[in-house]
PDB file of N, CA and C in Angstrom:
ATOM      1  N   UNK A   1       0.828  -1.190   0.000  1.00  0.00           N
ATOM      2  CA  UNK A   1       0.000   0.000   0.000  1.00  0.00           C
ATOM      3  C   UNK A   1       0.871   1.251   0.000  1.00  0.00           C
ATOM      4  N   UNK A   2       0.434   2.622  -0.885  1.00  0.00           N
ATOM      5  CA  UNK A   2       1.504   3.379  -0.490  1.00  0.00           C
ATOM      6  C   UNK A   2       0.831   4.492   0.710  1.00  0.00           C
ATOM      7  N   UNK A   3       2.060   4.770   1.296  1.00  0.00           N
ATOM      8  CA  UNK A   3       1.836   5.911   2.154  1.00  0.00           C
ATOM      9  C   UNK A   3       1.883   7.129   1.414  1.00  0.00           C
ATOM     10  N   UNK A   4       1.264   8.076   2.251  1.00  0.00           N
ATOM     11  CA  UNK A   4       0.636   9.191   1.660  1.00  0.00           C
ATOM     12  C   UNK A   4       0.552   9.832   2.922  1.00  0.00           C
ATOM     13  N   UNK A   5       1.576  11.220   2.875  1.00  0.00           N
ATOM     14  CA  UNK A   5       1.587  12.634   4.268  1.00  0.00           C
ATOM     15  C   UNK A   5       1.129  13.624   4.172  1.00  0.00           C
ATOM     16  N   UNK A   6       0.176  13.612   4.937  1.00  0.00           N
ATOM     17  CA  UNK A   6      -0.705  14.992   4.963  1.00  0.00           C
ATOM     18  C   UNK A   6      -0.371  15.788   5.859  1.00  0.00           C
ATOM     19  N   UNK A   7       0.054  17.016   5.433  1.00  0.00           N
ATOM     20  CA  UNK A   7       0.450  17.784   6.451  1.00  0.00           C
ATOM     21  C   UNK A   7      -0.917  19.294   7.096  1.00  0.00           C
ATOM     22  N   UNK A   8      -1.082  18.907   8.226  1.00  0.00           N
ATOM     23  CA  UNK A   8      -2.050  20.025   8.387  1.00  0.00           C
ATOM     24  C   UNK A   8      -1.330  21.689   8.504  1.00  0.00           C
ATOM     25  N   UNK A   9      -2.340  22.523   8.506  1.00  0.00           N
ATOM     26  CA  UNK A   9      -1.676  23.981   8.356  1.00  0.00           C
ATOM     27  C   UNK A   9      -0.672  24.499   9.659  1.00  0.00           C
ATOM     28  N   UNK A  10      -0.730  23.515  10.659  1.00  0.00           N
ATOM     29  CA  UNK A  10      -0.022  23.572  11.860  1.00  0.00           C
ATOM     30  C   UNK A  10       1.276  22.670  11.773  1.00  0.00           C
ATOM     31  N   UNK A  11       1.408  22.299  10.679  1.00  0.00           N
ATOM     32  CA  UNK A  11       2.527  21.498  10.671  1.00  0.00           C
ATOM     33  C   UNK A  11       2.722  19.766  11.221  1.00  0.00           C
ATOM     34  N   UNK A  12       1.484  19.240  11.892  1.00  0.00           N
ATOM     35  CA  UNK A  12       1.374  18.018  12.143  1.00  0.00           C
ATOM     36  C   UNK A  12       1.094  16.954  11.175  1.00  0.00           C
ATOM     37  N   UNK A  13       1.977  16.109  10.795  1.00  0.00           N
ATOM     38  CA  UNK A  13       1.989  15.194  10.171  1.00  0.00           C
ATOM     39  C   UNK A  13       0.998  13.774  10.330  1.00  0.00           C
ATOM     40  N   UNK A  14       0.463  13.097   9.350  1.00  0.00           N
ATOM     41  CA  UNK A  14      -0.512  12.155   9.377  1.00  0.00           C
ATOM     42  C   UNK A  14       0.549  11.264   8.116  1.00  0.00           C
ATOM     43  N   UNK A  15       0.927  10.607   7.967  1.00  0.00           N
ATOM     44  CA  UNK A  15       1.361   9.381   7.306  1.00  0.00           C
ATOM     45  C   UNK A  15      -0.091   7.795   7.259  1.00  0.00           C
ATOM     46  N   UNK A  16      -0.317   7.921   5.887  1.00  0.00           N
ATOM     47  CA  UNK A  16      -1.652   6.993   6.552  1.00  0.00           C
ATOM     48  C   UNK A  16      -1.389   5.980   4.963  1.00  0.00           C
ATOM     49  N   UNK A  17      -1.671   4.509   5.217  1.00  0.00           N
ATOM     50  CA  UNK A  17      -1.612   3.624   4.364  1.00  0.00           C
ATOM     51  C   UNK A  17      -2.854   3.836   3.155  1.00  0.00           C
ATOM     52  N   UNK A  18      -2.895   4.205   2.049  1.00  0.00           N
ATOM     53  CA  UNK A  18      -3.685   4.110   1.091  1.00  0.00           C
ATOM     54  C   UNK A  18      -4.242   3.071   0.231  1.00  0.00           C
ATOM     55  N   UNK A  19      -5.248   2.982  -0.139  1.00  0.00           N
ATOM     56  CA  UNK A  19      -5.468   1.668  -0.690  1.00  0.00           C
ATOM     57  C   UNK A  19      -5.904   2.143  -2.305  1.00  0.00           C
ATOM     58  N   UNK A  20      -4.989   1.406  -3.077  1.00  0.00           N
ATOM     59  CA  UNK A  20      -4.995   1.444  -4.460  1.00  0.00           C
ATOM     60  C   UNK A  20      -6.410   1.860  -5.065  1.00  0.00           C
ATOM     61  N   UNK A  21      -6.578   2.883  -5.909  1.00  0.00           N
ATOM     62  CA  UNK A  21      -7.972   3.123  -6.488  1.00  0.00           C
ATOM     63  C   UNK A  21      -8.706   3.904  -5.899  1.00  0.00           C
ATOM     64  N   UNK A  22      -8.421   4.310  -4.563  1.00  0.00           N
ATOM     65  CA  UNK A  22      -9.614   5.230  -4.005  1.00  0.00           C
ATOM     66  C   UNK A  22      -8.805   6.456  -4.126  1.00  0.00           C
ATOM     67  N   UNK A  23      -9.701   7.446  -3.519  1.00  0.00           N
ATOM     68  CA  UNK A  23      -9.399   8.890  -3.794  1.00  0.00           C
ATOM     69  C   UNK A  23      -8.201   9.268  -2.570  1.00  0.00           C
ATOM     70  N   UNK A  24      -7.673  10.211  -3.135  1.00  0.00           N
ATOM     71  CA  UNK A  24      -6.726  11.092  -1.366  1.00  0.00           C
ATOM     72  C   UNK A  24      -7.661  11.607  -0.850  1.00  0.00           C
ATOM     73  N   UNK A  25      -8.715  12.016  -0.931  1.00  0.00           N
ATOM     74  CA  UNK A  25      -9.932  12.473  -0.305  1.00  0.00           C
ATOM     75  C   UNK A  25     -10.336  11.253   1.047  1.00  0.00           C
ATOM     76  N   UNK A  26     -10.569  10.403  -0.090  1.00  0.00           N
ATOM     77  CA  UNK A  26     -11.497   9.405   0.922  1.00  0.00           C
ATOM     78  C   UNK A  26     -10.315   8.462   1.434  1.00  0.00           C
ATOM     79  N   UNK A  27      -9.023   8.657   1.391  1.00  0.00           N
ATOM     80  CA  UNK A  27      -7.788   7.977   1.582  1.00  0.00           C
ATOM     81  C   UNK A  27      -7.366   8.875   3.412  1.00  0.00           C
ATOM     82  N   UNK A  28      -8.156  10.131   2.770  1.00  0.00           N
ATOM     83  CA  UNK A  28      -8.147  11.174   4.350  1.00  0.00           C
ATOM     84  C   UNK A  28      -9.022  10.966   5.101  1.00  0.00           C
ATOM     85  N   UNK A  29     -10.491  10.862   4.618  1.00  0.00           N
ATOM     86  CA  UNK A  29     -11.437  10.408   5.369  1.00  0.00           C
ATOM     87  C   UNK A  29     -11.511   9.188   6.371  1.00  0.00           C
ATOM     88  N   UNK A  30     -11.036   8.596   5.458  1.00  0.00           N
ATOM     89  CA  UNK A  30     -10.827   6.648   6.216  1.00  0.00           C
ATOM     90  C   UNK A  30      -9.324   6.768   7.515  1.00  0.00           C
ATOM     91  N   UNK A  31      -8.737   7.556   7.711  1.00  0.00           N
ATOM     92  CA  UNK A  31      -8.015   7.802   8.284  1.00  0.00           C
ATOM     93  C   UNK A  31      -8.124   8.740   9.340  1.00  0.00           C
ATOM     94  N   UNK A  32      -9.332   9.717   9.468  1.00  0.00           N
ATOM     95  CA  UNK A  32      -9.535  10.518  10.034  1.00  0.00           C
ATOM     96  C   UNK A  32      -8.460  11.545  10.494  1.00  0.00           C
ATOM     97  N   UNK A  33      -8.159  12.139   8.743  1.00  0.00           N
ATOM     98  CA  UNK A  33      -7.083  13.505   8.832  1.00  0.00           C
ATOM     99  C   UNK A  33      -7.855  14.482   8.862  1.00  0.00           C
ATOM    100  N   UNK A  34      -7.617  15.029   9.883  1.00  0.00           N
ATOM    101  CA  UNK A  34      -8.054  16.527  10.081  1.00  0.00           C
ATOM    102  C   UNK A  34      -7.842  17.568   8.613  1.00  0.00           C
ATOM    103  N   UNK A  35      -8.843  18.091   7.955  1.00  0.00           N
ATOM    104  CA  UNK A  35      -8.134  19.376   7.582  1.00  0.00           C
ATOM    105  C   UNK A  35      -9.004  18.868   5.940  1.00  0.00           C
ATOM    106  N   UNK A  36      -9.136  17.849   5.866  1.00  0.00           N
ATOM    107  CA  UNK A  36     -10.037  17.231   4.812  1.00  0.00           C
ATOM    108  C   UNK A  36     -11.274  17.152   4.807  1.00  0.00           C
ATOM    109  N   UNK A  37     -12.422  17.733   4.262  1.00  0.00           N
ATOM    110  CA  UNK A  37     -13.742  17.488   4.693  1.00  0.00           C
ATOM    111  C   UNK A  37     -14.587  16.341   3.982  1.00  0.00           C
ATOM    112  N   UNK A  38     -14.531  17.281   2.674  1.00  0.00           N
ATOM    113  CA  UNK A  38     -15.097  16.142   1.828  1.00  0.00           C
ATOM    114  C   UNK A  38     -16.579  16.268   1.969  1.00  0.00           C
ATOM    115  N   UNK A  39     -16.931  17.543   2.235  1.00  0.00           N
ATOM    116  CA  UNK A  39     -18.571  17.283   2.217  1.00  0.00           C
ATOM    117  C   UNK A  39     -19.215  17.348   0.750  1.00  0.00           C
ATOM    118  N   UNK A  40     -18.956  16.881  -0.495  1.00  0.00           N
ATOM    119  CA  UNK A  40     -19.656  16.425  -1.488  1.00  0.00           C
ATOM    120  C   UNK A  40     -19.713  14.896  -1.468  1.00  0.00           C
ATOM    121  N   UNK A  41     -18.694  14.381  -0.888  1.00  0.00           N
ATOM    122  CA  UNK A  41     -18.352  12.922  -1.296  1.00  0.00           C
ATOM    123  C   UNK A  41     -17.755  12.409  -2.242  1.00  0.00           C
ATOM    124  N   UNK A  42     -17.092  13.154  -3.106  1.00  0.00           N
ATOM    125  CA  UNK A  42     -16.071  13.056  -4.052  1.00  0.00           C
ATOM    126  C   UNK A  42     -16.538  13.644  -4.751  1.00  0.00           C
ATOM    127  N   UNK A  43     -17.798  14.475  -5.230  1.00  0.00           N
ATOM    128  CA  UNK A  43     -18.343  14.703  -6.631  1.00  0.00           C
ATOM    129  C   UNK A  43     -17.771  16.147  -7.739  1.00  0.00           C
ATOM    130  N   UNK A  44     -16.755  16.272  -6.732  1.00  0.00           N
ATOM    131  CA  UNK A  44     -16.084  17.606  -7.539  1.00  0.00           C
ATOM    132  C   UNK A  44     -17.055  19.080  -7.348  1.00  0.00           C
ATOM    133  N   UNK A  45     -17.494  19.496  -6.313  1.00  0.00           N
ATOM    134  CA  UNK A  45     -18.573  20.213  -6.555  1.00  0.00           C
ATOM    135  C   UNK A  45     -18.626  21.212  -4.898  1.00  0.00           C
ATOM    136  N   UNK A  46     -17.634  21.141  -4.113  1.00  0.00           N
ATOM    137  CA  UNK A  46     -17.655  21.353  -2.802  1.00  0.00           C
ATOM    138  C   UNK A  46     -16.204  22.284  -2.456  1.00  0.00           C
ATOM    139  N   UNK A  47     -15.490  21.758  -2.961  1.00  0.00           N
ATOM    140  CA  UNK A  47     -14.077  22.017  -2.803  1.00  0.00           C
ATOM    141  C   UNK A  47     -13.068  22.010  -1.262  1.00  0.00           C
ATOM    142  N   UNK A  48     -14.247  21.283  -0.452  1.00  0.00           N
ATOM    143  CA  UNK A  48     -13.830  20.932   1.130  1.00  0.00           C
ATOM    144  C   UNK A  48     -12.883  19.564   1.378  1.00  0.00           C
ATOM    145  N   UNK A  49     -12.170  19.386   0.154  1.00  0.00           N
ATOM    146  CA  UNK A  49     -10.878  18.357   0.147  1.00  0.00           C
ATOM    147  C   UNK A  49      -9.417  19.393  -0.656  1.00  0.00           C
ATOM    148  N   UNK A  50      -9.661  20.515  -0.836  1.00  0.00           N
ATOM    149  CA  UNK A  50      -8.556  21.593  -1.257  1.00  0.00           C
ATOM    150  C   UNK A  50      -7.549  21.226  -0.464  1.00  0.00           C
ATOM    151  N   UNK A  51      -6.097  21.020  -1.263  1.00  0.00           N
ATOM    152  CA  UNK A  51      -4.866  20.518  -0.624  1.00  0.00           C
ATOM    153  C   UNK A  51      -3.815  21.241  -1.230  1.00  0.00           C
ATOM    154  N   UNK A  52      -2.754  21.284  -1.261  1.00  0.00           N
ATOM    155  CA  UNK A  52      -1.547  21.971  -2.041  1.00  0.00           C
ATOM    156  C   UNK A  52      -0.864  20.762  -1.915  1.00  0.00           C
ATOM    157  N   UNK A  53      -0.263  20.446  -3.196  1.00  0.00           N
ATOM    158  CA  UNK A  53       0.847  19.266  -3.242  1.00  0.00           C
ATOM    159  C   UNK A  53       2.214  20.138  -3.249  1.00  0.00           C
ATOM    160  N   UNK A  54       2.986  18.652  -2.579  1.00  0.00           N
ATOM    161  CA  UNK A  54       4.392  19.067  -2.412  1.00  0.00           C
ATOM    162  C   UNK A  54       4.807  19.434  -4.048  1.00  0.00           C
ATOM    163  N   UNK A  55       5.906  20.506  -3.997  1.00  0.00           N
ATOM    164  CA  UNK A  55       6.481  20.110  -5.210  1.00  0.00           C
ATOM    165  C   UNK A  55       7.346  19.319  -6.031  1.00  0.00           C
ATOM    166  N   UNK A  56       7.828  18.666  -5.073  1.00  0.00           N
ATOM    167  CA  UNK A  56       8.523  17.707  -5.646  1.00  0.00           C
ATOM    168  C   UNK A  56       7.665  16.642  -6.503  1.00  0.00           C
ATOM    169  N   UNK A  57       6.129  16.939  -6.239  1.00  0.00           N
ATOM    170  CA  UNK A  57       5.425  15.857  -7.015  1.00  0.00           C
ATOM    171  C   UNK A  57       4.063  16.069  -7.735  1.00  0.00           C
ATOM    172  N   UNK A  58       4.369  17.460  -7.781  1.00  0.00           N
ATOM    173  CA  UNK A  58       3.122  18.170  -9.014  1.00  0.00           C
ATOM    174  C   UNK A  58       3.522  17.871  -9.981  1.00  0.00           C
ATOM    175  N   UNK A  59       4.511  17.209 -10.907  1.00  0.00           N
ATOM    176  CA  UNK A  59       4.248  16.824 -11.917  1.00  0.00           C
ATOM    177  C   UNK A  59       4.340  15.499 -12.214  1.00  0.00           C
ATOM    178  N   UNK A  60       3.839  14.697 -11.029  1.00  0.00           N
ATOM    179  CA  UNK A  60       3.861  13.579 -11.151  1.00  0.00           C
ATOM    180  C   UNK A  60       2.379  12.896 -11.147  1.00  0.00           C
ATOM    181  N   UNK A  61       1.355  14.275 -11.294  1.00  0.00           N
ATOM    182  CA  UNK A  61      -0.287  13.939 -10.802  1.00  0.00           C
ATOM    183  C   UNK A  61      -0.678  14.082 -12.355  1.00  0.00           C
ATOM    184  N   UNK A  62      -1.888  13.569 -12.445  1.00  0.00           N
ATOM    185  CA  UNK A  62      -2.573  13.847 -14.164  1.00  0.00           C
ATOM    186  C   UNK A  62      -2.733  15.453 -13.916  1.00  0.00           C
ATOM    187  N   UNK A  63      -2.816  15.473 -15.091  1.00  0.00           N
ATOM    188  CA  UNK A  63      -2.935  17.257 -14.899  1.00  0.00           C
ATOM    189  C   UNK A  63      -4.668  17.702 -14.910  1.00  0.00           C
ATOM    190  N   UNK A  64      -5.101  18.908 -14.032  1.00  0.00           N
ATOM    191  CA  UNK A  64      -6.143  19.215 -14.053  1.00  0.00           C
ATOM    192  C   UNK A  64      -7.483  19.253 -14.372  1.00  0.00           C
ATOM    193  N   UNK A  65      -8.215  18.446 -14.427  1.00  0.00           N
ATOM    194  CA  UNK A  65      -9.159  18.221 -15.290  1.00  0.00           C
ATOM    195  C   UNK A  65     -10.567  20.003 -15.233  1.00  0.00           C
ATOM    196  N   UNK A  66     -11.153  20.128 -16.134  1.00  0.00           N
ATOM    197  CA  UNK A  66     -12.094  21.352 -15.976  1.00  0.00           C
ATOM    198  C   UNK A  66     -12.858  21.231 -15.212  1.00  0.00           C
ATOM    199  N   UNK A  67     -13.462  20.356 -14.477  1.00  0.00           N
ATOM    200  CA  UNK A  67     -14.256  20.585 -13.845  1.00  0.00           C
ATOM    201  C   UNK A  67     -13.613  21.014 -12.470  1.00  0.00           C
ATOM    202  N   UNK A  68     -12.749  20.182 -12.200  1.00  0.00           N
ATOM    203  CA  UNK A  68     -11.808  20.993 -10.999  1.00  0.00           C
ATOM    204  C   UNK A  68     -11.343  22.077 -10.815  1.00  0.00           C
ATOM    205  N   UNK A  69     -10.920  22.377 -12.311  1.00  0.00           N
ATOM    206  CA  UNK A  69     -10.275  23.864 -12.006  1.00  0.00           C
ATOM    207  C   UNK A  69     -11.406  24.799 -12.012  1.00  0.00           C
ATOM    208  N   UNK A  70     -12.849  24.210 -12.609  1.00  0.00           N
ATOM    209  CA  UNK A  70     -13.955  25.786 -12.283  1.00  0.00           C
ATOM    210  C   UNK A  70     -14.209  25.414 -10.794  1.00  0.00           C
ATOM    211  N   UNK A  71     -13.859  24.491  -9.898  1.00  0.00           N
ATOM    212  CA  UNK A  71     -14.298  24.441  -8.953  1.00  0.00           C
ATOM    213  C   UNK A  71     -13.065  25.011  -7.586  1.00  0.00           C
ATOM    214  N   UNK A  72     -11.768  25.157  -8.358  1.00  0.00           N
ATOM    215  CA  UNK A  72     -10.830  25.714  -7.588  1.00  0.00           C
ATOM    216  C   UNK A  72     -11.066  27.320  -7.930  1.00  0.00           C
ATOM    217  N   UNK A  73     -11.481  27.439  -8.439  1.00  0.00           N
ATOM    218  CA  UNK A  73     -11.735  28.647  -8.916  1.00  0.00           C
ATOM    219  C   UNK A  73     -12.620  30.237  -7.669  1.00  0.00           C
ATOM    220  N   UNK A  74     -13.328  28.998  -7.271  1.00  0.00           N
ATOM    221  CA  UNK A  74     -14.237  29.086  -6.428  1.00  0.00           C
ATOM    222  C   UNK A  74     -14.014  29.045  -4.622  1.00  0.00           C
ATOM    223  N   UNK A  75     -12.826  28.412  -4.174  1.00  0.00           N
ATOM    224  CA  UNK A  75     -12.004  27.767  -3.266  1.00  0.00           C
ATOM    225  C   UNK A  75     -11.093  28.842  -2.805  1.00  0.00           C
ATOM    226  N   UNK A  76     -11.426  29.056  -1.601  1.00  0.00           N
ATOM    227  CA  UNK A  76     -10.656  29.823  -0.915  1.00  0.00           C
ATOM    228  C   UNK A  76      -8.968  29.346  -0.599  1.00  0.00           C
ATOM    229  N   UNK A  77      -8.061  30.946  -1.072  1.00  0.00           N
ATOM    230  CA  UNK A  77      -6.741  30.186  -0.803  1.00  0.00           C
ATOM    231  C   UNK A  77      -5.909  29.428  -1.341  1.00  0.00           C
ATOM    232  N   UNK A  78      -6.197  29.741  -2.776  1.00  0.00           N
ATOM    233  CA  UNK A  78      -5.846  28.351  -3.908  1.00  0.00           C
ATOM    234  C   UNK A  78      -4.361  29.191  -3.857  1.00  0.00           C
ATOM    235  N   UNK A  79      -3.317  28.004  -4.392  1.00  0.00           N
ATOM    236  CA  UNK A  79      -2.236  28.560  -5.193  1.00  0.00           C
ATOM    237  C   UNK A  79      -1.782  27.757  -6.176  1.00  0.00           C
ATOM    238  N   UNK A  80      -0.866  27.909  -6.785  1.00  0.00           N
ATOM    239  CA  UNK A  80      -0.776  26.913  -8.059  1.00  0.00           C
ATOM    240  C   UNK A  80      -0.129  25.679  -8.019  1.00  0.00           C
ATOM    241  N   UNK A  81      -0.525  25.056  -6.824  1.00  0.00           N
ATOM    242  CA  UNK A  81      -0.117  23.919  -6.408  1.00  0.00           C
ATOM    243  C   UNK A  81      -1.330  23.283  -5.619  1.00  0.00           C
ATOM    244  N   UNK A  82      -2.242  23.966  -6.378  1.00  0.00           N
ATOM    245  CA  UNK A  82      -4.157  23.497  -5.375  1.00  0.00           C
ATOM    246  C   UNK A  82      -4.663  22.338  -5.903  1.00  0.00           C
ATOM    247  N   UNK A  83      -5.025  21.364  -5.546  1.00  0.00           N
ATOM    248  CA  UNK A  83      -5.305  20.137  -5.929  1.00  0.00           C
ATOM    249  C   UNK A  83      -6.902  20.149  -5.110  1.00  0.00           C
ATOM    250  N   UNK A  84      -7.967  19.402  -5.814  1.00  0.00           N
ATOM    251  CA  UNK A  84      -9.050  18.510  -5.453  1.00  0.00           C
ATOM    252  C   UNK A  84      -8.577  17.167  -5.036  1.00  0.00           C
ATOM    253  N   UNK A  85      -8.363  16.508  -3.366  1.00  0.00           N
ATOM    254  CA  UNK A  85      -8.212  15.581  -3.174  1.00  0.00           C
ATOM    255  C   UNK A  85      -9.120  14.415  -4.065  1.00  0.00           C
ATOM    256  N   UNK A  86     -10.151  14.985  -4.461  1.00  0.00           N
ATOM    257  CA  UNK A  86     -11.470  14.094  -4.533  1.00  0.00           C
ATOM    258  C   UNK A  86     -10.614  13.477  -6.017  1.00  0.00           C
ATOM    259  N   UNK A  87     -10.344  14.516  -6.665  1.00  0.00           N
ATOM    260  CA  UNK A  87      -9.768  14.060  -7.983  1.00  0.00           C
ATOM    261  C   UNK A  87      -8.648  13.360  -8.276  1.00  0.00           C
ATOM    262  N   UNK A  88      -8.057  13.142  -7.224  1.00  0.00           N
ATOM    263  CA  UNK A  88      -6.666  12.341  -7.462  1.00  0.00           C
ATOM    264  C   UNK A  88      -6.902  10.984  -7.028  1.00  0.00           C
ATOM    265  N   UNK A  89      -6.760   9.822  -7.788  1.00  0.00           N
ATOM    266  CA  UNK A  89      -6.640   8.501  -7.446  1.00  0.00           C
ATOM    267  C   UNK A  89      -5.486   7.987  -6.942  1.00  0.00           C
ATOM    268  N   UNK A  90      -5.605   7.470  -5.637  1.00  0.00           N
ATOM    269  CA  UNK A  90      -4.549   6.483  -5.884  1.00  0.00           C
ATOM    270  C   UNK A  90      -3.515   5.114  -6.154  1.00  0.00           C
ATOM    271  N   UNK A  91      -2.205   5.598  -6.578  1.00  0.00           N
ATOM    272  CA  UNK A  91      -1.529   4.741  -7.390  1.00  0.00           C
ATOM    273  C   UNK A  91      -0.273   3.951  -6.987  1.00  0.00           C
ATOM    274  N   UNK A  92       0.249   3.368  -7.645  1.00  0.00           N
ATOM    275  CA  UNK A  92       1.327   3.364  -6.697  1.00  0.00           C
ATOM    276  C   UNK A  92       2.775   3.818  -7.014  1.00  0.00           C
ATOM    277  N   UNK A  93       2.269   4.485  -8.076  1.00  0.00           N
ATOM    278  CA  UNK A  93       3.746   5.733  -8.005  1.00  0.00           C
ATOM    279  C   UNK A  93       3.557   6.909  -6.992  1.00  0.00           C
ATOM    280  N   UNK A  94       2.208   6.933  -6.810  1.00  0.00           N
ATOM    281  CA  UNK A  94       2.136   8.300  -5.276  1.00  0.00           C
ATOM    282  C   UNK A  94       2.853   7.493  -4.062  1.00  0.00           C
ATOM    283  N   UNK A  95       3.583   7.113  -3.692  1.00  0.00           N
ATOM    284  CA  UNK A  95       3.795   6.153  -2.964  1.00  0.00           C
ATOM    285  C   UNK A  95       4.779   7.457  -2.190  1.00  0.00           C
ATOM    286  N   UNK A  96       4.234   8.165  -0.867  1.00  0.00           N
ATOM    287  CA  UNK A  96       4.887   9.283  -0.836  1.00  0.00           C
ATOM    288  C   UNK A  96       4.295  10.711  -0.610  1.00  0.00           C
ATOM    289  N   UNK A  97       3.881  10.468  -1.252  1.00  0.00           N
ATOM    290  CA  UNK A  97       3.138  11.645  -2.235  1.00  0.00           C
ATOM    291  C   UNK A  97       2.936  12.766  -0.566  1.00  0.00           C
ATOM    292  N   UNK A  98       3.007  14.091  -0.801  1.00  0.00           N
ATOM    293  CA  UNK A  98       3.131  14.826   0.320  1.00  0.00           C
ATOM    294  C   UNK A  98       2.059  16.275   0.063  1.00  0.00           C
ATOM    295  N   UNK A  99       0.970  16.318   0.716  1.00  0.00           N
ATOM    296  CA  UNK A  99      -0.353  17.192   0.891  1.00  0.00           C
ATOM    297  C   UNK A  99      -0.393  17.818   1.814  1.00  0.00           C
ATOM    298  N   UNK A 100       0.205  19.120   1.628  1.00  0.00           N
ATOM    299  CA  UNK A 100      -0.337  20.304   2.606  1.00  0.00           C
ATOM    300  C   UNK A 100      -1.766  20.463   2.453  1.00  0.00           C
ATOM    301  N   UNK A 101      -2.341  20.821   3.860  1.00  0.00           N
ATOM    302  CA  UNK A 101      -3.917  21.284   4.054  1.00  0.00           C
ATOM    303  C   UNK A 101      -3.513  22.214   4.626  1.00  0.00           C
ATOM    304  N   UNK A 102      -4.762  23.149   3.973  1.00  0.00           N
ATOM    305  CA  UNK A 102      -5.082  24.982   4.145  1.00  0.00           C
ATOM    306  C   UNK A 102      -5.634  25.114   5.355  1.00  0.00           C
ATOM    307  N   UNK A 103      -5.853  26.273   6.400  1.00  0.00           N
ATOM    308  CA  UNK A 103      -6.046  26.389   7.759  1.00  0.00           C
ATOM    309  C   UNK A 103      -7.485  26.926   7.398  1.00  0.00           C
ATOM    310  N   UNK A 104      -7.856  26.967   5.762  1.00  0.00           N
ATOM    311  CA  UNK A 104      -9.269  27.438   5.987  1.00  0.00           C
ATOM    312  C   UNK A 104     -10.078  26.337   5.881  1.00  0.00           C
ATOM    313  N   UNK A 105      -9.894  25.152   6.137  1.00  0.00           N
ATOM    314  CA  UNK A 105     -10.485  23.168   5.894  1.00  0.00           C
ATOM    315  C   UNK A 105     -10.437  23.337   7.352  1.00  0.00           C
ATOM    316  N   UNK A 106     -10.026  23.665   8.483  1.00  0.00           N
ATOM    317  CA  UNK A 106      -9.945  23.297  10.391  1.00  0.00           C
ATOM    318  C   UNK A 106     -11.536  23.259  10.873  1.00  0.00           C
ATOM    319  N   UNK A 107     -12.123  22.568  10.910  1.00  0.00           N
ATOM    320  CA  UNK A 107     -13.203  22.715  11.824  1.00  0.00           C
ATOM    321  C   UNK A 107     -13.218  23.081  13.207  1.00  0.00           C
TER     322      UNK A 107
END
């Protein structure tokens, strides 16, 4: 399984085992990482899974699809490293893979 670090806006680390095919969304959910909401349920339409990827591995993700980006659009706090957890599957080249969360996701 690969691991996958989510870092919250406070700097606390979550390292959590992923299971092939599901989302980093619901890869956060099932793990209970703070800082991920996910209140659509993956449907691209909420933007309460907004993450910033490390850079060492933005160009290692499919690139943007439109419906995400009208929906980052919308998303408080974006920068050009803003990702829809909901939209990223995972694989096992993310094996790694490193997700800052925004302090505006804290419940």
């Amino acid at each position: 399984m690969p691991k996958i670090v989510y870092i919250e806006h406070d700097g606390r680390e979550h390292v959590v085992d992923a299971k092939l095919g599901s989302s980093l969304m619901q890869t956060a959910l099932d793990n209970a990482v703070p800082g991920i909401l996910g209140d659509c349920g993956g449907a691209c339409s909420c933007g309460t899974c907004h993450c910033y990827v490390d850079a060492a591995w933005e160009n290692k993700l499919p690139p943007i699809g439109e419906n995400e980006e009208v929906m980052l659009e919308g998303t408080l706090h974006t920068e050009s490293n803003s990702r829809l957890s909901c939209q990223l599957e995972v694989t096992p080249d993310l094996d790694g893979l490193v997700l800052r969360l925004p302090k505006s996701q804290v419940m």
